[in-house]
Protein backbone atom coordinates (compact mmCIF):
# COMPACT_ATOMS: atom_id res chain seq x y z
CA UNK A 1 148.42 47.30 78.47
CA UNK A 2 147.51 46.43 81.96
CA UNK A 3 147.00 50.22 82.81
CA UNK A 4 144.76 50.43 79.66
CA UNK A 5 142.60 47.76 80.79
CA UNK A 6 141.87 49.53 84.33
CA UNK A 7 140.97 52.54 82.78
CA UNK A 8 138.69 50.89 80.62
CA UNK A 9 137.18 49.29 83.99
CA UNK A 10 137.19 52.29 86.57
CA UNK A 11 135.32 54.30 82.87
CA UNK A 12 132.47 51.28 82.67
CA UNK A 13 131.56 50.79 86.65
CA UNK A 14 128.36 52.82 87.75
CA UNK A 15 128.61 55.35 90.08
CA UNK A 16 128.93 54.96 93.34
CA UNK A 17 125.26 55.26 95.93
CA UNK A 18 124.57 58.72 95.81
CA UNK A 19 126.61 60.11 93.73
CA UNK A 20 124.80 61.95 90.65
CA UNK A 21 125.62 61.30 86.94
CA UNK A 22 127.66 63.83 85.09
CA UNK A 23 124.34 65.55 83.32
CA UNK A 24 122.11 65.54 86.12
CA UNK A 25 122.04 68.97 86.48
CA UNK A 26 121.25 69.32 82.65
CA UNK A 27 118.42 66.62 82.95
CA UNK A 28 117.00 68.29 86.07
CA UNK A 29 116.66 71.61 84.04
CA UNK A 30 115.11 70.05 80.88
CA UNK A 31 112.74 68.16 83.42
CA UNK A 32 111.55 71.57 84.87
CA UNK A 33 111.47 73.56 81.24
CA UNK A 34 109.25 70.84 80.56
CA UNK A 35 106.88 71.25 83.08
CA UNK A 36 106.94 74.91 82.38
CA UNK A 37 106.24 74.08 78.71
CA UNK A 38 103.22 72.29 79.86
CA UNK A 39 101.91 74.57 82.11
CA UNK A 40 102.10 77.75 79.40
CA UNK A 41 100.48 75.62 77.00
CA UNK A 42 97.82 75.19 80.07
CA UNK A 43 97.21 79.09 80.10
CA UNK A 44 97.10 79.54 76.40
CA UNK A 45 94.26 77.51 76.00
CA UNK A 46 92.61 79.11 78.93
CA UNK A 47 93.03 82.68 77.53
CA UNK A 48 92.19 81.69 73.98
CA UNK A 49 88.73 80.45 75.46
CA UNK A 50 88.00 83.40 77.71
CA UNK A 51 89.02 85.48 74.41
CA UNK A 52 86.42 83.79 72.14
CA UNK A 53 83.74 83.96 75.56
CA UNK A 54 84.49 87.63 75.66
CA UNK A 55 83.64 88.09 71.61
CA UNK A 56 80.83 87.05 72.09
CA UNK A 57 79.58 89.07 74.84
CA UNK A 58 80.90 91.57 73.11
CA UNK A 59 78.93 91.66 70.29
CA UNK A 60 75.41 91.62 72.86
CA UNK A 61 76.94 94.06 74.86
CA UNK A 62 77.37 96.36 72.09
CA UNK A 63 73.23 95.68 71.09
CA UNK A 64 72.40 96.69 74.33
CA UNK A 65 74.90 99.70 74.35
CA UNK A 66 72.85 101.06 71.60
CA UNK A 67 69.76 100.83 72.68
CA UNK A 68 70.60 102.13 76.11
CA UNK A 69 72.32 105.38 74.67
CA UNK A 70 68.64 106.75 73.38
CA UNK A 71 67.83 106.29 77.18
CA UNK A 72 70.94 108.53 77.69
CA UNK A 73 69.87 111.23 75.04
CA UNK A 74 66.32 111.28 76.35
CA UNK A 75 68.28 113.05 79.74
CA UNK A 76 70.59 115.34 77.45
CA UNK A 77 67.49 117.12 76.02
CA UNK A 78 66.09 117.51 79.64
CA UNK A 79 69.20 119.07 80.63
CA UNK A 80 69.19 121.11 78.11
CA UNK A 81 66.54 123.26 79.08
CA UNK A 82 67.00 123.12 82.58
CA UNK A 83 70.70 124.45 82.86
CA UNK A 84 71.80 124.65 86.77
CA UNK A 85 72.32 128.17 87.62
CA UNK A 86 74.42 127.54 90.42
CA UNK A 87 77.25 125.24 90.49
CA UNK A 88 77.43 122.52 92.82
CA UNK A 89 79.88 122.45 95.76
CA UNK A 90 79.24 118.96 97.12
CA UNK A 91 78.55 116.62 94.06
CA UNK A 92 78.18 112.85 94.76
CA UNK A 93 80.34 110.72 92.47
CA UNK A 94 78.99 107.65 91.78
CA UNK A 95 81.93 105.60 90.12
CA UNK A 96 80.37 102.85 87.98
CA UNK A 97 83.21 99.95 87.92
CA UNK A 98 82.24 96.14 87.79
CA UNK A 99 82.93 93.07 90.55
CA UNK A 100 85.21 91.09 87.41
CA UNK A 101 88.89 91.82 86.79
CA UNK A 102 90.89 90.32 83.45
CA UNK A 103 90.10 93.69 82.02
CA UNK A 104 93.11 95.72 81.52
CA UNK A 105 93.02 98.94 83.31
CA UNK A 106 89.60 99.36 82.99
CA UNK A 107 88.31 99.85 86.74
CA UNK A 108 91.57 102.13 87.40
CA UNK A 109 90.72 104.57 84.42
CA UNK A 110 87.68 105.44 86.33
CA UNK A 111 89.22 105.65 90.00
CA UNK A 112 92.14 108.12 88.21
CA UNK A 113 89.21 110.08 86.72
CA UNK A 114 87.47 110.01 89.89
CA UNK A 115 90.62 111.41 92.04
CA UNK A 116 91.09 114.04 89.46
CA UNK A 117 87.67 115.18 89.32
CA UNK A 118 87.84 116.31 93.30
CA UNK A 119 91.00 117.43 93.45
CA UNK A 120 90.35 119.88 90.39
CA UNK A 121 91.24 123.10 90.95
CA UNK A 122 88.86 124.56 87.48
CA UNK A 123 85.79 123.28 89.46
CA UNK A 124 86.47 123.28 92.96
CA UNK A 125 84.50 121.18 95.32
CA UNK A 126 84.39 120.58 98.63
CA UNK A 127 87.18 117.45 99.76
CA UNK A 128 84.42 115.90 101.70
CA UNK A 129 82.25 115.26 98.83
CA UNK A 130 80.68 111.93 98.92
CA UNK A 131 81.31 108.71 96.60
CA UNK A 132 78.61 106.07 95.96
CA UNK A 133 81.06 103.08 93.64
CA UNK A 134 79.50 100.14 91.50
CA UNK A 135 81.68 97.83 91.39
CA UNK A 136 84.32 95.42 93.59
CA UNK A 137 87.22 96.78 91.87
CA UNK A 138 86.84 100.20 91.97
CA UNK A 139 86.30 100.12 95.17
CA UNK A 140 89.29 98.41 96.51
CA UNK A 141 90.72 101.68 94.74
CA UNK A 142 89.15 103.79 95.96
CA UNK A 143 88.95 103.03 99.79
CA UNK A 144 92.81 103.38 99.56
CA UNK A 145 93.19 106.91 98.48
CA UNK A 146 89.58 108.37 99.45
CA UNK A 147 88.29 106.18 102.05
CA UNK A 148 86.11 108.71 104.20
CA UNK A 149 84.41 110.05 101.28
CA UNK A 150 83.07 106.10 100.28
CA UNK A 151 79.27 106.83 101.28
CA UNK A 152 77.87 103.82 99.48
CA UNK A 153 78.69 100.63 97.26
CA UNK A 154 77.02 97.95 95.05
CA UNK A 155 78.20 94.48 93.83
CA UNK A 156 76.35 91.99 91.77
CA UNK A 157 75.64 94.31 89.27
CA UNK A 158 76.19 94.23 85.35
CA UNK A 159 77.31 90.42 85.75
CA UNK A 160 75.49 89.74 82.86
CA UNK A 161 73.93 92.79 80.62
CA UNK A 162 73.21 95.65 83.09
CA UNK A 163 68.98 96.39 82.55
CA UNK A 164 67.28 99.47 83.20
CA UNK A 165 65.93 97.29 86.65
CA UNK A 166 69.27 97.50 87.95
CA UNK A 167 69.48 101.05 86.96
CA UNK A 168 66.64 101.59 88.93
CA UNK A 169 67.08 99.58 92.29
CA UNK A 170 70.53 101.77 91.97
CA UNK A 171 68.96 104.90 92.09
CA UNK A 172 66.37 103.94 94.31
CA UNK A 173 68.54 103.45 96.92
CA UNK A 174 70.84 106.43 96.21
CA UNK A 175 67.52 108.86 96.57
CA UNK A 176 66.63 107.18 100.15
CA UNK A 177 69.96 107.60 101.38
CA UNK A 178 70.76 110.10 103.73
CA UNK A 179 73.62 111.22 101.73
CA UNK A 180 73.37 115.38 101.60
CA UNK A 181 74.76 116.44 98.23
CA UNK A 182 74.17 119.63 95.53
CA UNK A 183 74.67 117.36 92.13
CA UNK A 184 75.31 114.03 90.69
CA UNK A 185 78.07 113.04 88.54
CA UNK A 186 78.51 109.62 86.75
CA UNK A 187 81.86 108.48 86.10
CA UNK A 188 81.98 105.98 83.46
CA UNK A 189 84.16 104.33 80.80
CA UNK A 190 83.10 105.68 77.28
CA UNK A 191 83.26 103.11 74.35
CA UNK A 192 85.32 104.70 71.49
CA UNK A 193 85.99 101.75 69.29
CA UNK A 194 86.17 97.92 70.22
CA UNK A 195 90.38 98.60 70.93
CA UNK A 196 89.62 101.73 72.77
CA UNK A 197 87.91 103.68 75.40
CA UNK A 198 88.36 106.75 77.60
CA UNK A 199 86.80 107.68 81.52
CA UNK A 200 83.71 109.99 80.92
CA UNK A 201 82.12 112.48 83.27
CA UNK A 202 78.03 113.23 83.15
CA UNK A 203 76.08 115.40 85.01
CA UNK A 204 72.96 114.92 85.90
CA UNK A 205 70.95 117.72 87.26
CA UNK A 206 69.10 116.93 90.83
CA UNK A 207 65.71 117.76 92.06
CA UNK A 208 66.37 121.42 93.70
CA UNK A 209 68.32 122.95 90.27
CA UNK A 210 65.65 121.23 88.36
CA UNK A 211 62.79 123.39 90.57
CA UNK A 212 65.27 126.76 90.41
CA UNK A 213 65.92 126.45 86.78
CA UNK A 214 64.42 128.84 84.89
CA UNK A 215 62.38 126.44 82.49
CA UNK A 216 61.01 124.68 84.99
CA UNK A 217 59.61 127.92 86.81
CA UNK A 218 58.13 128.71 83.43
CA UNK A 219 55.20 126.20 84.26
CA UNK A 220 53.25 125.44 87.61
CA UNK A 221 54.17 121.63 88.74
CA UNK A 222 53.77 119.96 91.79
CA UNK A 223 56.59 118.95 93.81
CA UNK A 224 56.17 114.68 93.51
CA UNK A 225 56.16 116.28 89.55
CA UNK A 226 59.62 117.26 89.65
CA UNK A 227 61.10 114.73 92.20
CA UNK A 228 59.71 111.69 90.20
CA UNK A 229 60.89 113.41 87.37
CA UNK A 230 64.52 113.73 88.72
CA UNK A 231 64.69 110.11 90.29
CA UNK A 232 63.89 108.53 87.05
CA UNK A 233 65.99 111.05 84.68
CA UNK A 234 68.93 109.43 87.40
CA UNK A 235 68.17 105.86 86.70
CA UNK A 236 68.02 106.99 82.59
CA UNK A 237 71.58 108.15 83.14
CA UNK A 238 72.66 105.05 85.09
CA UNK A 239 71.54 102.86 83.04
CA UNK A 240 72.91 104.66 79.70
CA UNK A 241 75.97 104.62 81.91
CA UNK A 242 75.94 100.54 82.85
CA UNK A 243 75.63 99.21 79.59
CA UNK A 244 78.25 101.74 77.92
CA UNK A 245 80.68 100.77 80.74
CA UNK A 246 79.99 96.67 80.38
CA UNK A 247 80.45 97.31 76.79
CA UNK A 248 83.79 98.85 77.78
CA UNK A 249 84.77 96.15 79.99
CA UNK A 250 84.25 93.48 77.37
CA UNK A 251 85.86 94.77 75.20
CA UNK A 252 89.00 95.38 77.19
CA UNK A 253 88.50 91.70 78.14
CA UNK A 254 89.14 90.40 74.62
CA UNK A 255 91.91 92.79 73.90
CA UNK A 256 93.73 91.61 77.35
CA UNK A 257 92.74 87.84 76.79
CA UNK A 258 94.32 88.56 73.37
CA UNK A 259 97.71 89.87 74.36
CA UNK A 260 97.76 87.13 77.05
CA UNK A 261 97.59 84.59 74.24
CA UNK A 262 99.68 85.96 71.80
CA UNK A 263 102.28 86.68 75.10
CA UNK A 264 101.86 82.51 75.73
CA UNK A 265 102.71 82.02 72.47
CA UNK A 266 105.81 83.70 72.38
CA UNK A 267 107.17 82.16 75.36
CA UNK A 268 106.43 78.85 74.36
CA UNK A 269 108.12 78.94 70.83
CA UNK A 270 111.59 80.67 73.12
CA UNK A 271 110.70 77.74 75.70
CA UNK A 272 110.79 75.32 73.17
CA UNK A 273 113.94 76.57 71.75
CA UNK A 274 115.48 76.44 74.87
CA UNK A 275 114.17 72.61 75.62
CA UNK A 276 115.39 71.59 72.41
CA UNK A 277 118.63 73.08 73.05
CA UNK A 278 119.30 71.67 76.33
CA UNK A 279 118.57 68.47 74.91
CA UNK A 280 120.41 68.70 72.23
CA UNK A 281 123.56 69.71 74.55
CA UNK A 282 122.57 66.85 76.83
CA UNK A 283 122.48 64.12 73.95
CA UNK A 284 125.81 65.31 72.60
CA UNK A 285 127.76 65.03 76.33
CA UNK A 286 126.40 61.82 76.12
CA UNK A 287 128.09 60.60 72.63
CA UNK A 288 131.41 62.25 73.60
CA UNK A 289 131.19 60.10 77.20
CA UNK A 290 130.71 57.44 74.96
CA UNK A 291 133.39 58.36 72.13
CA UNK A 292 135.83 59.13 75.24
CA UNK A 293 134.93 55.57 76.98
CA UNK A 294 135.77 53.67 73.65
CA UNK A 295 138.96 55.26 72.38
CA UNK A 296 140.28 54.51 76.13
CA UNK A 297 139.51 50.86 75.41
């Protein structure tokens, strides 16, 4: 009886200073679950709001798309009739990327496209040939793999909808520049669908194969004829190419904020799981302590 009795007293005294209770551990890891909980509950709102921001963007951006793609067909008839005779050995690439990220693999599609498009052994051109990016992201890319060939970059643009003003400025600069080259190509993202795109190449003929081709040497021009003619059939293709490529980029926006959300989602509900199991486990070590302390009495 008297043993009994001490039993029942050493089971009932508190720990001693220090010392941690039995479940600490177990409380410790429901304490940080929950804070984890809370947090991924934190980023699903987030993403659901950037995915309803990006909708709607989406749906202008694709307005604007359209009516920049006549701008686009105006330079496909021009081309047309001026065919280059002579194939160009040192193109300039201009890459057009954007300054955002939360896209997907958006900027990289056009960096991979990029890479390919000099090292292709079909159309050889020289290694050296130069690389005008717009775009943050694409740039970071790029200067890893083809740094020497960077001639030229431009931020800032297509923040909000890309106009034709920024198309211009663009190719403004790009005709001052000192930058020696035969032809242009635009690497782009081409909008497929609002789940899907694919990296796009378009050439756009320069002011020396527009004066050698034979359509043009059909008719007498002058030469600020032809070189006015060439600058602004470049900023028609830039443009066509800015708002096709933000249209791109928003829409891989949506579709990333999307998976984000649905990927919160699903680690909340095994979170949850887990919380409630841990706390289940914890309340039932506590009713056996219990159980154990009052069948020792």
């Amino acid at each position: 009886m008297l043993a009994r009795r001490s039993l029942a007293r050493i089971a009932t005294q508190s720990s001693p200073l220090g010392a941690a209770p039995k479940n600490a551990r177990n409380m410790a890891t429901l304490r940080e679950i929950e804070l984890r909980l809370k947090s991924v509950k934190n980023i699903e709102k987030i993403t659901k709001s950037m995915k309803m921001i990006a909708s709607t963007k989406l749906a202008k951006a694709q307005r604007a798309m359209q009516s920049g793609k006549q701008y686009g067909l105006a330079n496909s008839e021009i081309f047309q009739h001026a065919p280059s005779e002579n194939p160009a050995k040192r193109k300039l690439f201009i890459v057009v990327s954007s300054d955002k990220g939360l896209c997907g693999g958006i900027h990289s599609s056009v960096s991979k496209a990029t890479r390919r498009a000099i090292a292709s052994t079909e159309k050889p051109i020289d290694a050296d040939s130069p690389i005008m990016v717009i775009g943050d992201k694409s740039k970071m890319q790029l200067s890893r793999v083809l740094g020497k060939n960077l001639a030229m970059s431009f931020n800032q643009i297509g923040r909000d909808i890309p106009t034709f003003a920024d198309a211009a400025g663009v190719a403004d600069l790009i005709v001052k520049s000192d930058v020696k080259y035969d032809g242009i190509s635009i690497v782009y993202n081409k909008f497929i669908s609002a789940v899907s795109y694919e990296p796009d190449v378009v050439e756009v003929v320069g002011e020396n194969a527009l004066k050698e081709s034979a359509g043009f040497r059909a008719y007498e021009m002058e030469d600020d004829v032809t070189k006015d003619l060439a600058e602004f059939s470049l900023a028609n293709a830039i443009y066509a190419a800015l708002v096709e490529a933000h249209a791109c980029e928003q829409s891989a926006r949506r579709n990333a904020m999307d998976n984000a959300s649905k990927n919160a989602k699903d680690m909340i509900d095994r979170l949850t799981m887990q919380y409630n199991r841990g706390r289940q486990a914890a309340i039932t070590n506590e009713l056996v302590d219990i159980i154990t302390g009052a069948s020792a009495l």
